[in-house]
Each structure stands twice: as C-alpha cells, then as structure tokens.
Protein backbone atom coordinates (compact mmCIF):
# COMPACT_ATOMS: atom_id res chain seq x y z
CA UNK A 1 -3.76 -27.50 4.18
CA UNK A 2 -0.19 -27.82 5.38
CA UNK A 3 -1.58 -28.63 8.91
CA UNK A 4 -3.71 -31.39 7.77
CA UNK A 5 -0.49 -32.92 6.31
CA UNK A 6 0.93 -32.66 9.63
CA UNK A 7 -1.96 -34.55 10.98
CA UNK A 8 -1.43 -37.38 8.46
CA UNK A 9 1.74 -37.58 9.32
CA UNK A 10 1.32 -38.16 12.64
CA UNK A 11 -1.60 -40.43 12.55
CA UNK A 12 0.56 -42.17 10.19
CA UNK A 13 3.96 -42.17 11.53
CA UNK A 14 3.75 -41.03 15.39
CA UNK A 15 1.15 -42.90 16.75
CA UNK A 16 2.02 -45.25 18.33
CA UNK A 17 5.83 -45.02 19.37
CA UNK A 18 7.42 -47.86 21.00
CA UNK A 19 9.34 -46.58 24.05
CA UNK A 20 12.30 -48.57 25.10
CA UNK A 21 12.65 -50.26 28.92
CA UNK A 22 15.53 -46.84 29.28
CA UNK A 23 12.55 -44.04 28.57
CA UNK A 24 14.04 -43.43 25.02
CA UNK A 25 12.28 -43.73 21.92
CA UNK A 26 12.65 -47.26 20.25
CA UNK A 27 15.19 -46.83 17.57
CA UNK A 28 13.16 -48.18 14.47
CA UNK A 29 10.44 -46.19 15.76
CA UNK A 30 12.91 -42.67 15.93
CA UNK A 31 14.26 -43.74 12.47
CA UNK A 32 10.45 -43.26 11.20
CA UNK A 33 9.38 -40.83 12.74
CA UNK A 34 13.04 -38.63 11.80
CA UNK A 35 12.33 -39.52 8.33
CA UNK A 36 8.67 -37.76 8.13
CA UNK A 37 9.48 -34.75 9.92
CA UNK A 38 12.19 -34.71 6.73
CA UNK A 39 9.81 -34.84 4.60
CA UNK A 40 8.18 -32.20 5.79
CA UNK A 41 10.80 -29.86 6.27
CA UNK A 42 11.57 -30.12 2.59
CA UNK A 43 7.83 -29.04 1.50
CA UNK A 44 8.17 -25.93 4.13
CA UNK A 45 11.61 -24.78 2.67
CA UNK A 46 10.16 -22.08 0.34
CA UNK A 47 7.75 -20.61 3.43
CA UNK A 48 8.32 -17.67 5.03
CA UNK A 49 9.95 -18.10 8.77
CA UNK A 50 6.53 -16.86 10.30
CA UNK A 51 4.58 -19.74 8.65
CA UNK A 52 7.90 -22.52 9.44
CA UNK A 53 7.29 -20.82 13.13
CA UNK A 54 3.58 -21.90 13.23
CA UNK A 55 3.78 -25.17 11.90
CA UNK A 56 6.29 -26.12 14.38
CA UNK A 57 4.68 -25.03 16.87
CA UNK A 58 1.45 -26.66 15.54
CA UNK A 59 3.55 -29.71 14.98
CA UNK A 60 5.08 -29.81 18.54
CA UNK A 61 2.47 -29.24 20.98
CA UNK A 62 0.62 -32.13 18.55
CA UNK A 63 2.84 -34.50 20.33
CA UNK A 64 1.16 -35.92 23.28
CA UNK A 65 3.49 -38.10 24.54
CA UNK A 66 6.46 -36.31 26.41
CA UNK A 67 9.07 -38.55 24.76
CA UNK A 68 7.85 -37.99 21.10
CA UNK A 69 7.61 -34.11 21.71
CA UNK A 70 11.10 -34.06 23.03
CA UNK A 71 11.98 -35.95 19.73
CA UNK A 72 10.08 -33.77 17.34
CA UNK A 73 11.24 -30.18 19.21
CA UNK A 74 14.98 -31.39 19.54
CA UNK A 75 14.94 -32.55 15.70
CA UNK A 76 12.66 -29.55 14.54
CA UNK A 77 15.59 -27.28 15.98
CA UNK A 78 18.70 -29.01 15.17
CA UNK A 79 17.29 -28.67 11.37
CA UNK A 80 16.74 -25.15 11.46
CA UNK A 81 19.77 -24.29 13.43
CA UNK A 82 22.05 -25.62 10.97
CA UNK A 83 19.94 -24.70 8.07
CA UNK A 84 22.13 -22.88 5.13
CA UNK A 85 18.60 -21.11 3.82
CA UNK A 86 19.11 -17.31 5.06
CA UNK A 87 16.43 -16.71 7.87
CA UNK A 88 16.12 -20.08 9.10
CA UNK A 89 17.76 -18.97 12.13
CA UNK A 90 14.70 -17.45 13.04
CA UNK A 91 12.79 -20.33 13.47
CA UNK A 92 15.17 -21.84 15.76
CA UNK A 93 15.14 -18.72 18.25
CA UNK A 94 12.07 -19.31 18.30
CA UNK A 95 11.52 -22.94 18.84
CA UNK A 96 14.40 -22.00 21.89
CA UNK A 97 12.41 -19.31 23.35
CA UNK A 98 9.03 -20.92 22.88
CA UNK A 99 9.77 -24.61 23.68
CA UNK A 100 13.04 -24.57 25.39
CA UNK A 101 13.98 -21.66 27.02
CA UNK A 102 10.64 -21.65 28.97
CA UNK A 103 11.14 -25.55 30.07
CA UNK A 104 7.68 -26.81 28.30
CA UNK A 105 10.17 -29.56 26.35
CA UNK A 106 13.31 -30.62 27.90
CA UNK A 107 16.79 -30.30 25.88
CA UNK A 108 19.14 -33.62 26.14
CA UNK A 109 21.24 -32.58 28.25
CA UNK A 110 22.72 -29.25 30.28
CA UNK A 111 25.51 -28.44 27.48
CA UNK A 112 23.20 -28.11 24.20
CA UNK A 113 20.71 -25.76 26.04
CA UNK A 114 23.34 -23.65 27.06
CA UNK A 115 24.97 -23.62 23.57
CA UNK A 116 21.50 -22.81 22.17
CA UNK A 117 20.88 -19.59 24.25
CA UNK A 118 24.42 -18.46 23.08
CA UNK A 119 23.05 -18.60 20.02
CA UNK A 120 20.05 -17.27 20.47
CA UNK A 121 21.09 -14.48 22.39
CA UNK A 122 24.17 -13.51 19.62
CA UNK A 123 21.60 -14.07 16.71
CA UNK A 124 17.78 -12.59 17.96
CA UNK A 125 18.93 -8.42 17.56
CA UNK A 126 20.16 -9.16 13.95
CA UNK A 127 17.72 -11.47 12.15
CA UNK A 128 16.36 -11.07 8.90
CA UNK A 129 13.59 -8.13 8.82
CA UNK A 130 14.50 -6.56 12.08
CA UNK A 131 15.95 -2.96 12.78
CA UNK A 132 19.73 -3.54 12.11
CA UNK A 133 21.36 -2.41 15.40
CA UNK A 134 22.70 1.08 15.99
CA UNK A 135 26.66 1.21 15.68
CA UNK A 136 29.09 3.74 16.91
CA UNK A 137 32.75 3.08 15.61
CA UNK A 138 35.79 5.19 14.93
CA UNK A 139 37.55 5.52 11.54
CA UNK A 140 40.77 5.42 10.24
CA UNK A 141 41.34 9.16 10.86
CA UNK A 142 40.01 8.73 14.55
CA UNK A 143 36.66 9.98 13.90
CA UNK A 144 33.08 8.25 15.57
CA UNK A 145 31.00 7.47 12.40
CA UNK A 146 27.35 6.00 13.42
CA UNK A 147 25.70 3.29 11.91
CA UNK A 148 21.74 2.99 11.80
CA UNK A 149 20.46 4.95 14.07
CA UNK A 150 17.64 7.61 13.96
CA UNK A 151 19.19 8.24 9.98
CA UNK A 152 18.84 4.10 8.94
CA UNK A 153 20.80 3.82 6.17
CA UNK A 154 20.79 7.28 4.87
CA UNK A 155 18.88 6.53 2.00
CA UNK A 156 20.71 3.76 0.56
CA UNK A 157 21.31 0.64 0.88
CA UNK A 158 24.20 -0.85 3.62
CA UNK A 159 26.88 -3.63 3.39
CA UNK A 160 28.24 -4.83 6.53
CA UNK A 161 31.45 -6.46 6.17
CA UNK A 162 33.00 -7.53 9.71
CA UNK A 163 36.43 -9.57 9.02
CA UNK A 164 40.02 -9.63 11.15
CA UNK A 165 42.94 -9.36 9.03
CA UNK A 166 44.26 -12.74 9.64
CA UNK A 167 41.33 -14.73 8.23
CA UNK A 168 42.24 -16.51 5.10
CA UNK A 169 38.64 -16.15 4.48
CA UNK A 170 38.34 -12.37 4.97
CA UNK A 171 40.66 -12.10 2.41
CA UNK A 172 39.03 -13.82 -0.34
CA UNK A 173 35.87 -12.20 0.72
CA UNK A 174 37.07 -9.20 0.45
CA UNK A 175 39.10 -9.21 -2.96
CA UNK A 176 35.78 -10.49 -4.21
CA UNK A 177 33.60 -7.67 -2.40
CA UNK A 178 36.16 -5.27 -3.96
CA UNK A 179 35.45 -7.08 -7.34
CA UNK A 180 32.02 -7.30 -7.39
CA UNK A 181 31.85 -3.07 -5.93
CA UNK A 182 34.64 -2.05 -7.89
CA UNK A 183 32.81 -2.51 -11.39
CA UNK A 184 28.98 -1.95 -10.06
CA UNK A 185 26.24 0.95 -10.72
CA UNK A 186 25.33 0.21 -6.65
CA UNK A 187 24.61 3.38 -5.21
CA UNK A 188 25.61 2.19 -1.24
CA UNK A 189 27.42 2.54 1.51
CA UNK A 190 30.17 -0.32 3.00
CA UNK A 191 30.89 -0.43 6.15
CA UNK A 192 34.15 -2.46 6.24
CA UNK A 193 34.53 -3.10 10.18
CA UNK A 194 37.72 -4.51 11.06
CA UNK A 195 37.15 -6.70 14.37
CA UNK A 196 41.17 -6.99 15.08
CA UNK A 197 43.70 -4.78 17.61
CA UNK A 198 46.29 -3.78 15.20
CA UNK A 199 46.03 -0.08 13.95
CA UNK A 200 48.98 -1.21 11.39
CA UNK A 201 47.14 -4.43 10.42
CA UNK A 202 44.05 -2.29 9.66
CA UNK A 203 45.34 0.15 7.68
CA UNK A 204 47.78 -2.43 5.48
CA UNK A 205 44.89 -4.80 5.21
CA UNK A 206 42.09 -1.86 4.47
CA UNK A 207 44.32 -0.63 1.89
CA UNK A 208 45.73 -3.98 0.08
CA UNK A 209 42.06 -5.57 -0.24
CA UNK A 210 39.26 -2.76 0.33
CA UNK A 211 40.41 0.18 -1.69
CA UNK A 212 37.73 0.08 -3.72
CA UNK A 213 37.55 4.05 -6.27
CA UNK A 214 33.62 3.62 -7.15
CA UNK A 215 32.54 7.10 -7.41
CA UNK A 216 29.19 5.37 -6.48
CA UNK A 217 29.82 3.40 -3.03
CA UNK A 218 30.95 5.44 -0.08
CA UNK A 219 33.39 3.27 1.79
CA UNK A 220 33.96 3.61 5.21
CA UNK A 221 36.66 2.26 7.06
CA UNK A 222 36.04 0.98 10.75
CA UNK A 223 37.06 -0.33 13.97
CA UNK A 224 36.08 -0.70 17.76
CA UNK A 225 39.13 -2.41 19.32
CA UNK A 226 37.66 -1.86 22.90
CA UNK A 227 34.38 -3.19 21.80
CA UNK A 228 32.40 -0.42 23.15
CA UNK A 229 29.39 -0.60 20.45
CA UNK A 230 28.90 -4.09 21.13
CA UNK A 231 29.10 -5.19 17.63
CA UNK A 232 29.72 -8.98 18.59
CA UNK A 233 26.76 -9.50 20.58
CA UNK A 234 24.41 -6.86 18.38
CA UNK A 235 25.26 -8.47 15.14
CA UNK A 236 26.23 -12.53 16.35
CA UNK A 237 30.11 -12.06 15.18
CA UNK A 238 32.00 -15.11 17.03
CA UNK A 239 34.07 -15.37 14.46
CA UNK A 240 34.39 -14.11 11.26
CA UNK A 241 33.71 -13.18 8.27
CA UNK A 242 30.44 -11.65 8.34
CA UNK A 243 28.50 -9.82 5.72
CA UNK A 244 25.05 -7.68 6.02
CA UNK A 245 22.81 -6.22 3.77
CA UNK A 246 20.49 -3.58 5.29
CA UNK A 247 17.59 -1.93 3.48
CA UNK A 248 18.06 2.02 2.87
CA UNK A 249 15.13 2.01 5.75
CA UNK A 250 17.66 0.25 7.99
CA UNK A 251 16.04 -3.19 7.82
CA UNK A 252 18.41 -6.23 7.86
CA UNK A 253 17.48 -8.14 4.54
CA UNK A 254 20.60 -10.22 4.70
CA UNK A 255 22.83 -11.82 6.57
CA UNK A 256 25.88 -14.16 6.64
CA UNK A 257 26.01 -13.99 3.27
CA UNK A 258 28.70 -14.95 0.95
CA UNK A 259 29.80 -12.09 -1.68
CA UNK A 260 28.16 -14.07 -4.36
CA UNK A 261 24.63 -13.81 -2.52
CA UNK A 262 24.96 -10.65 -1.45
CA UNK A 263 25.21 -9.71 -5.20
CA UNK A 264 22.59 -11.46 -6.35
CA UNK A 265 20.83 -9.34 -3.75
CA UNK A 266 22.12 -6.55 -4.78
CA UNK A 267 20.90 -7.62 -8.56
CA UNK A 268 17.77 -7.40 -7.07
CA UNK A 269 17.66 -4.44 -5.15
CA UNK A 270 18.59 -2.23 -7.80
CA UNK A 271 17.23 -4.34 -10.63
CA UNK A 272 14.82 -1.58 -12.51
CA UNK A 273 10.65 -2.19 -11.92
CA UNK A 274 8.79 -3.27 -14.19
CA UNK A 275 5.46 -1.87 -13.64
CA UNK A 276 1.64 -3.14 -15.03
CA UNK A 277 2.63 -6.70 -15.75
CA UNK A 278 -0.29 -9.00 -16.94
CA UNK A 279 0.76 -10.86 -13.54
CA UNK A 280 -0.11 -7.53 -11.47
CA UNK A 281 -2.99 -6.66 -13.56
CA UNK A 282 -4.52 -9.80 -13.17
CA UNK A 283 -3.49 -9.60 -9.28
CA UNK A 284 -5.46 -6.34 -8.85
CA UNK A 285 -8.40 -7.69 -11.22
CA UNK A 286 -8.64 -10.42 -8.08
CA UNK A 287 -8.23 -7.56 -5.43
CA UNK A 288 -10.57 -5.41 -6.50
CA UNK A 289 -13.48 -8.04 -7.73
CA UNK A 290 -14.79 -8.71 -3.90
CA UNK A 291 -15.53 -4.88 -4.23
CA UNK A 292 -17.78 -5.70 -7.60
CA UNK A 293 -17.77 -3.83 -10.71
CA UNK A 294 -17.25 -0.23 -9.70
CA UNK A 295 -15.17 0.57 -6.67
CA UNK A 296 -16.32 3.54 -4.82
CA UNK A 297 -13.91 5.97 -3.98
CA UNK A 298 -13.11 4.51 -0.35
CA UNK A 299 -12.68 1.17 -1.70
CA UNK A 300 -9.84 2.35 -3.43
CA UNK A 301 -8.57 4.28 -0.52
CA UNK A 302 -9.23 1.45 1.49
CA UNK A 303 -6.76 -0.34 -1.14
CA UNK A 304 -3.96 2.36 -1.16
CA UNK A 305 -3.78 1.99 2.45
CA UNK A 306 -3.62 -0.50 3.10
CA UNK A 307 -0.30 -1.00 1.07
CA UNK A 308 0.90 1.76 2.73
CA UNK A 309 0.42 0.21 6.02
CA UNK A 310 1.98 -3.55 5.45
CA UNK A 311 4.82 -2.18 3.87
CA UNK A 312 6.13 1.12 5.30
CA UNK A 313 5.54 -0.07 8.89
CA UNK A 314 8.06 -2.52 8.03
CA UNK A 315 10.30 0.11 6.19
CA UNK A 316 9.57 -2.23 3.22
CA UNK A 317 9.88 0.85 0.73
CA UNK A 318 10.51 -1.71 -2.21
CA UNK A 319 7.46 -3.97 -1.58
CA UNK A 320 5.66 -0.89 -1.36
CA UNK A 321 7.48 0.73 -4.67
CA UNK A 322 6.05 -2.05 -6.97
CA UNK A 323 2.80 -2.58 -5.26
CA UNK A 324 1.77 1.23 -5.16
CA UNK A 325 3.20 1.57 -9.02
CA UNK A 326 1.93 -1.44 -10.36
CA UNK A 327 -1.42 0.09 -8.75
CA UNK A 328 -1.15 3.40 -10.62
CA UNK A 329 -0.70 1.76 -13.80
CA UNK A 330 -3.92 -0.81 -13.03
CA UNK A 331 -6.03 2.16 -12.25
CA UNK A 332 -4.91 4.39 -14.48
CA UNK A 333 -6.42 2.28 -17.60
CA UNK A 334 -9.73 1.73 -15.77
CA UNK A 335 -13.31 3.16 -16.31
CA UNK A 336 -15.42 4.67 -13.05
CA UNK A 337 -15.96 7.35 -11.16
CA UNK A 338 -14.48 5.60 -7.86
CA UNK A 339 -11.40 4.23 -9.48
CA UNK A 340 -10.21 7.68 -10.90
CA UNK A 341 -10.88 9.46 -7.57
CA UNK A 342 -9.24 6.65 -6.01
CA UNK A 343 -6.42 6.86 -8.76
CA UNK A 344 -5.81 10.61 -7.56
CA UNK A 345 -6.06 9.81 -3.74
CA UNK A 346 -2.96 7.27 -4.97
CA UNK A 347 -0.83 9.85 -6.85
CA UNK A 348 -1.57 12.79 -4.04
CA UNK A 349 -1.01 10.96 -0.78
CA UNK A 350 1.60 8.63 -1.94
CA UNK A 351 3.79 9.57 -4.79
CA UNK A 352 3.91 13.34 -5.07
CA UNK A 353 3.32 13.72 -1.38
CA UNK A 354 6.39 10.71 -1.09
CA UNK A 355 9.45 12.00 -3.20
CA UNK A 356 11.67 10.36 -0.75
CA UNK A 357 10.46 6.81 -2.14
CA UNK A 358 10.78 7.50 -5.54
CA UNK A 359 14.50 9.08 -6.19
CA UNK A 360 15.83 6.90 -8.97
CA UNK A 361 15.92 7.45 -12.59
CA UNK A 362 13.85 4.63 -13.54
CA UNK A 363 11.14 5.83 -10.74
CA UNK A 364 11.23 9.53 -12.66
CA UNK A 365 10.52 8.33 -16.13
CA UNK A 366 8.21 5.24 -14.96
CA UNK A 367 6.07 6.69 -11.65
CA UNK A 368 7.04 10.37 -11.55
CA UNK A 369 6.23 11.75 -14.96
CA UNK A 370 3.74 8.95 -15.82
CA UNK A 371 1.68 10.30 -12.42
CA UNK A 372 2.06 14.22 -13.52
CA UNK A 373 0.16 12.77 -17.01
CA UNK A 374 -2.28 11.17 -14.82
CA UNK A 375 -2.59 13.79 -12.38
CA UNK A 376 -3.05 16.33 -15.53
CA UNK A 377 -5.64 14.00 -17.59
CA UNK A 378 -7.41 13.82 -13.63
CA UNK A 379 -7.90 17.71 -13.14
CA UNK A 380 -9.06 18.21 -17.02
CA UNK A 381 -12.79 19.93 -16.73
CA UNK A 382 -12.73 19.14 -13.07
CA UNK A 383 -15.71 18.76 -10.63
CA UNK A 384 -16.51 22.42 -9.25
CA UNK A 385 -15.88 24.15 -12.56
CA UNK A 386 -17.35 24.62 -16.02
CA UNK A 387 -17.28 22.98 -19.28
CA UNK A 388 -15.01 25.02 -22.07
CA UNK A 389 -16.50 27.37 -24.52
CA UNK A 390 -15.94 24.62 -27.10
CA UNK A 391 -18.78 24.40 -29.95
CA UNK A 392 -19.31 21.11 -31.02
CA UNK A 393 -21.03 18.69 -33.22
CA UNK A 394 -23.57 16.29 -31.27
CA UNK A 395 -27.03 14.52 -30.20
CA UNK A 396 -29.41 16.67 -28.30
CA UNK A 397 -31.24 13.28 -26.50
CA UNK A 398 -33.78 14.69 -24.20
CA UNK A 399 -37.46 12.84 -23.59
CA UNK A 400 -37.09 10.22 -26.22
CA UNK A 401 -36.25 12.51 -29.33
CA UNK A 402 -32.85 12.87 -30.70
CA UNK A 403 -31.95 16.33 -32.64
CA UNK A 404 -28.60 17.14 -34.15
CA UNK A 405 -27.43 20.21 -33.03
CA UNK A 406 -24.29 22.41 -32.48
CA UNK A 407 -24.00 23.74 -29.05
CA UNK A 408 -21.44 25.39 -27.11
CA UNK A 409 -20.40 22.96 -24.27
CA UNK A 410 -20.20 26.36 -22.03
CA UNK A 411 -23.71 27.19 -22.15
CA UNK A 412 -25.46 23.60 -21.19
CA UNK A 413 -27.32 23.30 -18.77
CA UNK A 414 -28.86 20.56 -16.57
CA UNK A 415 -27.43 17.83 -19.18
CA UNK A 416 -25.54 15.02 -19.07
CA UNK A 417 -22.58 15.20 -21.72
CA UNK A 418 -21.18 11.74 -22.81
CA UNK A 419 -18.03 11.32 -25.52
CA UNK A 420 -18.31 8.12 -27.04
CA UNK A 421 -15.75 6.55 -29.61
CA UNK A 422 -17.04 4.34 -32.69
CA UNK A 423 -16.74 0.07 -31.72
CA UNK A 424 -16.53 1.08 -28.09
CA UNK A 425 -18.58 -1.55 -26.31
CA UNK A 426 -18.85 -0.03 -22.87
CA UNK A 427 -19.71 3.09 -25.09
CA UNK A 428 -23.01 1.42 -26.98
CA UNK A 429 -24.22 -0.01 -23.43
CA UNK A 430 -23.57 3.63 -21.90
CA UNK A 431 -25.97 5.34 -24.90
CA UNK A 432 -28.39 2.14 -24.44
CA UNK A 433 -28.77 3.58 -20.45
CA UNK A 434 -29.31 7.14 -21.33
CA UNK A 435 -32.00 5.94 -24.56
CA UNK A 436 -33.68 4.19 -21.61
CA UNK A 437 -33.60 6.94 -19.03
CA UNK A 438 -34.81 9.26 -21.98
CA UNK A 439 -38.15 7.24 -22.85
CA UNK A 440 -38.65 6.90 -19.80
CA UNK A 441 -39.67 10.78 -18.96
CA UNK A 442 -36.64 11.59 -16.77
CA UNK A 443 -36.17 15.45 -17.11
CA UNK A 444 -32.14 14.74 -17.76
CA UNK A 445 -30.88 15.81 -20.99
CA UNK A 446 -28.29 14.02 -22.62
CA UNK A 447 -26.01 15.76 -24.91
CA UNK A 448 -24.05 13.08 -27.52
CA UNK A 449 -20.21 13.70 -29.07
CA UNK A 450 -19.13 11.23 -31.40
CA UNK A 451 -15.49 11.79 -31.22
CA UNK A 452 -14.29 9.67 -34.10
CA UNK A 453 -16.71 11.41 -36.37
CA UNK A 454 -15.52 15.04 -34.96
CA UNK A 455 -12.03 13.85 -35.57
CA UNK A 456 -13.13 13.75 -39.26
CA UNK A 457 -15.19 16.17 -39.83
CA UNK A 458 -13.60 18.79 -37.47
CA UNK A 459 -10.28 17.90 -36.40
CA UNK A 460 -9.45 21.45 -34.47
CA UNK A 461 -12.61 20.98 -32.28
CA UNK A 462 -11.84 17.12 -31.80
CA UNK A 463 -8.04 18.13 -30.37
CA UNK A 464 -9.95 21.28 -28.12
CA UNK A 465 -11.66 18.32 -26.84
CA UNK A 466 -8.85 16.21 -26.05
CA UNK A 467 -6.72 19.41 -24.42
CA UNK A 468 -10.00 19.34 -22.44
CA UNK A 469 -11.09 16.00 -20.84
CA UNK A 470 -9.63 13.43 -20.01
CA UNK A 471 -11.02 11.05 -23.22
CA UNK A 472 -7.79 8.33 -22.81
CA UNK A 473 -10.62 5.88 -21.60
CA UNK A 474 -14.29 6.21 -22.92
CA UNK A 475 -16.72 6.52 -23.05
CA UNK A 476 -16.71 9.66 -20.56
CA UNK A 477 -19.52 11.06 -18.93
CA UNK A 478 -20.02 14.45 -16.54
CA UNK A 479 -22.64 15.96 -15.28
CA UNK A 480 -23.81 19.53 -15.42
CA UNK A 481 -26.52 21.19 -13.33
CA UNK A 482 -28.89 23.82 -13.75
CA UNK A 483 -25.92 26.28 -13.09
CA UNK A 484 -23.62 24.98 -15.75
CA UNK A 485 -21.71 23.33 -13.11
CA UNK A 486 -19.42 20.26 -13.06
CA UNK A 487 -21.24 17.89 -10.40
CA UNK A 488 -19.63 14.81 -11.20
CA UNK A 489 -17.41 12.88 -14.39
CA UNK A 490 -16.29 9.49 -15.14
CA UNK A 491 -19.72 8.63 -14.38
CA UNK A 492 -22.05 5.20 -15.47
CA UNK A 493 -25.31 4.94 -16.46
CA UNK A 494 -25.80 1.56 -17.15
CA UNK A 495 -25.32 0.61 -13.08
C-alpha cells in the first residue's frame, strides 16, 4: 500500500520537473517536490528502519531522471541523518552505503560525502539491534574488566554511559542517571566509561556524581586513556555524552539516549508481563485459524518454533518471553488432541528446558508454576498407561442401546470413555458423534460420566476423578483398546 502512495506521489508531484539552463532542479519545482517527500516521511515515522530502508530505496531508484534522484536521495538522507527518532540512523547508513558510497547517485559536493562516511563508519558497529561491541577497559583499581563479549551482558541488562569530566552535560546526565538508579528495583549493570586522561579527574568526578549504593545495580567504574579498545570508533563517541542500553543478550536496544529515555526504557524492560490478554488471545485465534479447527500436533510445533527462531536468533529473549507465555496461556484453555500435545512440546522444549529465560519473580509465579500445573494436568492418565481403579457411575452406549451401569474404569476394555459436564455445548455435540457412531454398528463402545451429576451424588468418586484426568476443559475423551490401554485422550468425535 505504502508503495502505491509513493507512486501517486510521484505521478503527482515528480513528473515532470523543470530543470534549470545550470542542470539544477527549477526551484518551484524542488520546493514541490521537498514538500511531498515530507509528507511522506511523516506517515513512515512509526515503521520499523527495515521497512523506512525499502521504501527509500523503492522511492529512489523510482526516479528516472538523474537530477530528481540526486534530489530525492540527498533529501531522503539529510532527513534521516538528523532525525531525533532513535534508529533512524540506520536508514541513513544505509541510503550512504547503498546509494552513495557505491557512486549510483552523486553527493553535492566532495565535503558532505566525506562527512557522511565519518558517520557512517563511527555509527554502523553500534546501531540499534546489532551485537553491542566487545570492550576491554581497566578500572579504578587497575584491573581489565570486559564488556560484551562471549558472556553479553551477563544476564542483565547494560547501561553505557561514556562522558569526560569537563562536560557540563555529563554532569547533569549523570546526577540524573544517579537519580533515576539510585531509587530503582533495576537489576543491571553500568558501565560508567570515563573518555578523559586525568586519573584524579576520574576518580573526583566518579565519586562526586556516580556513587550510586543500589544493592541492585553493579557499577563499574572505567577508563581507556590510550584508547586501546577502540571505544570511539566501536560505539560513534566524537564527543560526548553518550548513553547505551544493551539487552541482557548483548543486543544494543538503545542509543544516544537522554536519562529520561533510557528510563522509560528501562520502565519497559522490567515492567512485569501480562500474559493471555484478549489482544493475544484474539492474536493466536488469527494464527492458528489458517490451520482450521483442530491443529495437529506439528502445527503447533510448527508454531512454537517458529517463535523460537525470530526471536532468539536475534537474542530477543523479551519478544520471545511474551510471545511463548502468552502462547501457554492460549493453549492451555483450548480443546484437542493436537493443541495439548502441542501445549506440552511448548512447556518441555521451551520453558522447563529454558530456565535461563525465565529467572524473575513474576516469570516463577506467572510461567514457571502455571507450566508445572499444566505439565501435571498433561501427564494425568497418560497415553501408554491405564485408566485408575476408580468405580464410577455412567452410560454403557454400545450398538445403539444405552444401559446404566457401574464399572470400574480399570477393567474397560476396547471403549471409548468421555466426561461430559451439564450445559457444555462442545459436550452435547461430542455425545451426538458417539449416538451416531453407535447406530451406526461400529463395534466401539462408549462409556458415559456425567461429572456434575457424580459431583452430587458421589462427591469422593467425582474428586478421584479430578486427581485423575485432566477434566479443566471438557468434555474429555480417551481411548482404550482391547488391552485396557491408553491409545489416545483429548480426542473429538464430532470431526
């Protein structure tokens, strides 16, 4: 859609362009044409920087005339260059490397291309979503203290803080960065990296601003006054302040920010999940429709990871945190025989087999236990075993004919068991099915529990029943076979 607006705009606005006797645009005609690519850039401010990369691309090599694509490439980049929205600067590297840096378009002159290769090449190793650099610096005490390397962040989340003891701006930075730390619940470490010569000027400064007594951030004090790690190049630090968050996984997901955006990152970060929302419900309701009714098994697999893949890869562990819990909670409410193996595929390959993603509190009361209830109600009666020694009320359905009986669920035998719940309307189309199958001479027999009416009548055996399936979401149907053994649960007939 967004490319057919680029069309319209330039059928509208670029075609054609008066070009003055000097090879330059006409100046009424620039005006114009400025003003729509404006307009434009204001409906792509809320994209992501790979989408703002395609359309300008799109946008550029729409240009046919040399003149106008010199226009639209030099404008596209001078916007996103001095663009205030964090990872803009993205977009510009790559409207250098694409357009300018391999001569297709033509800068104005000799000066601006050089000045935008300086800034590509101190801005491309720390934009937003890549690895944040390795570091290796010395402390106050004289000791080498690595940054990101093979460890990332060691399991929590990094500030950055690069500042030289005679900014004016450092300083208020970091009075507020000892502020906004000083009173938090952030569990991360700061890297305060002072960029300056002075061993004197460090400690005075590192002491008077930065002595921040959080039990719960581990400060670290640094320096590199021979600029061996490379930190000005690595991380684009021409001057200073500069501030960085990076992921727990290592991945930059901020950068020149002010204190007051880095908290509201931090808000967010650390901001408890909120897991099964009507918003993800009804996202996973769309997901799983183009699989129809009843997901095998694999589609759900298929599902899980597929998750695991986009987000991981990318050491996105909190994409990945709400997507793979909001998951657990969607499956763990619905019917089938697919979704509930799918639901324990989920909980064994990536929550109890992950306890490195899920550390916090909030993750052990919300994902944790709520999975080890799951994973319980899951292995209840399972698949391999026998039914309990449980004598119970029911309907004996078998050729047509319905006979009351009390049977031990032990001793059945080639039967189909299903626990149904009064008002239950998947439950009166499930006993519809096995009526049908019944009449129509199939050899299955169908053995009937009416749980709400065992919950009155015999409330011990209606609680031996619940300590022994899994009867959260009915109705509930397994299968036993000539050997008394559990072939399959969870089951439909009315498919």
């Amino acid at each position: 859609m967004r490319k057919f607006a680029f069309i319209f705009i330039l059928l509208t606005a670029l075609l054609p362009i008066p070009v003055s006797a000097s090879a330059q645009l006409d100046s009424a005609a620039a005006g114009a044409l400025g003003a729509k690519l404006d307009e434009y850039l204001k409906i792509l401010e809320t994209e992501p920087a790979e989408v703002k990369c395609g359309e300008t691309d799109f946008l550029i090599e729409a240009c046919s005339d040399s003149l106008v694509r010199q226009f639209t490439a030099i404008k596209l980049y001078k916007h996103y260059v001095s663009s205030k929205l964090m990872g803009d600067e993205t977009v510009a590297i790559h409207i250098f490397d694409r357009w300018f840096d391999s001569g297709k378009v033509k800068m104005q002159d000799a000066a601006d291309l050089m000045d935008a290769r300086i800034f590509a090449t101190f801005n491309r190793q720390s934009l937003i979503g890549k690895q944040a650099p390795p570091l290796a610096m010395e402390d106050i005490d004289g000791r080498t203290v690595s940054l990101f390397g093979d460890s990332g962040g060691n399991g929590r989340p990094s500030v950055l803080f690069f500042y030289d003891s005679g900014c004016p701006t450092c300083r208020m930075d970091a009075i507020l960065l000892r502020n906004v730390l000083g009173d938090s619940k952030y569990r991360i470490n700061l890297y305060a990296v002072y960029t300056g010569q002075s061993h004197e000027e460090w400690e005075k400064f590192a002491g008077e601003y930065l002595d921040i007594k959080n039990p719960e951030i581990a400060a670290r004090h640094l320096w590199d006054p021979e600029i061996s790690s490379d930190f000005q190049l690595k991380y684009g630090i021409l001057s200073t302040p500069g501030l960085f968050l990076v992921s727990a996984g290592g991945i930059i997901t901020g950068r020149r920010l002010d204190v007051l955006s880095l908290k509201r990152l931090l808000d967010i970060c650390f901001r408890p999940y909120e897991y099964g929302s009507v918003k993800s419900e009804e996202f996973y309701d769309n997901l799983f429709s183009a699989y129809g009714e009843r997901p095998s098994c694999e589609n759900v697999r298929e599902v899980c990871d597929g998750i695991a893949s986009k987000t991981l890869r990318d050491r996105d562990t909190a994409m990945f945190r709400q997507m793979a819990g909001d998951l657990m909670y969607w499956l763990g409410t619905r019917r089938g025989e697919g979704t509930k193996c799918g639901l324990e595929y989920l909980i064994d390959r990536y929550i109890a087999a992950r306890p490195d993603l899920w550390k916090s509190p909030d993750d052990s009361l919300k994902i944790i236990q709520y999975a080890d209830v799951l994973k319980d109600l899951l292995s209840r009666s399972a698949i391999g075993g026998r039914l309990p020694d449980i004598r119970v009320r029911g309907i004996l359905r078998h050729r047509g004919k319905d006979r009351e009986k009390e049977l031990s669920l032990e001793r059945l035998r080639n039967t189909t068991v299903i626990f149904h719940s009064e008002g239950c309307q998947f439950c009166e189309a499930e006993l519809a099915a096995s009526d049908s199958l019944s009449r129509t001479g199939s050899k299955t027999r169908f053995f009937i529990v009416d749980v709400d009416l065992t919950l009155d009548s015999a409330p011990e055996t209606a609680f031996d029943l619940f300590d022994a399936f899994d009867l959260t979401v009915m109705p509930y149907i397994t299968v036993i076979d000539r050997k008394g053994i559990i072939r399959r649960k969870y089951i439909s007939l009315a498919d």
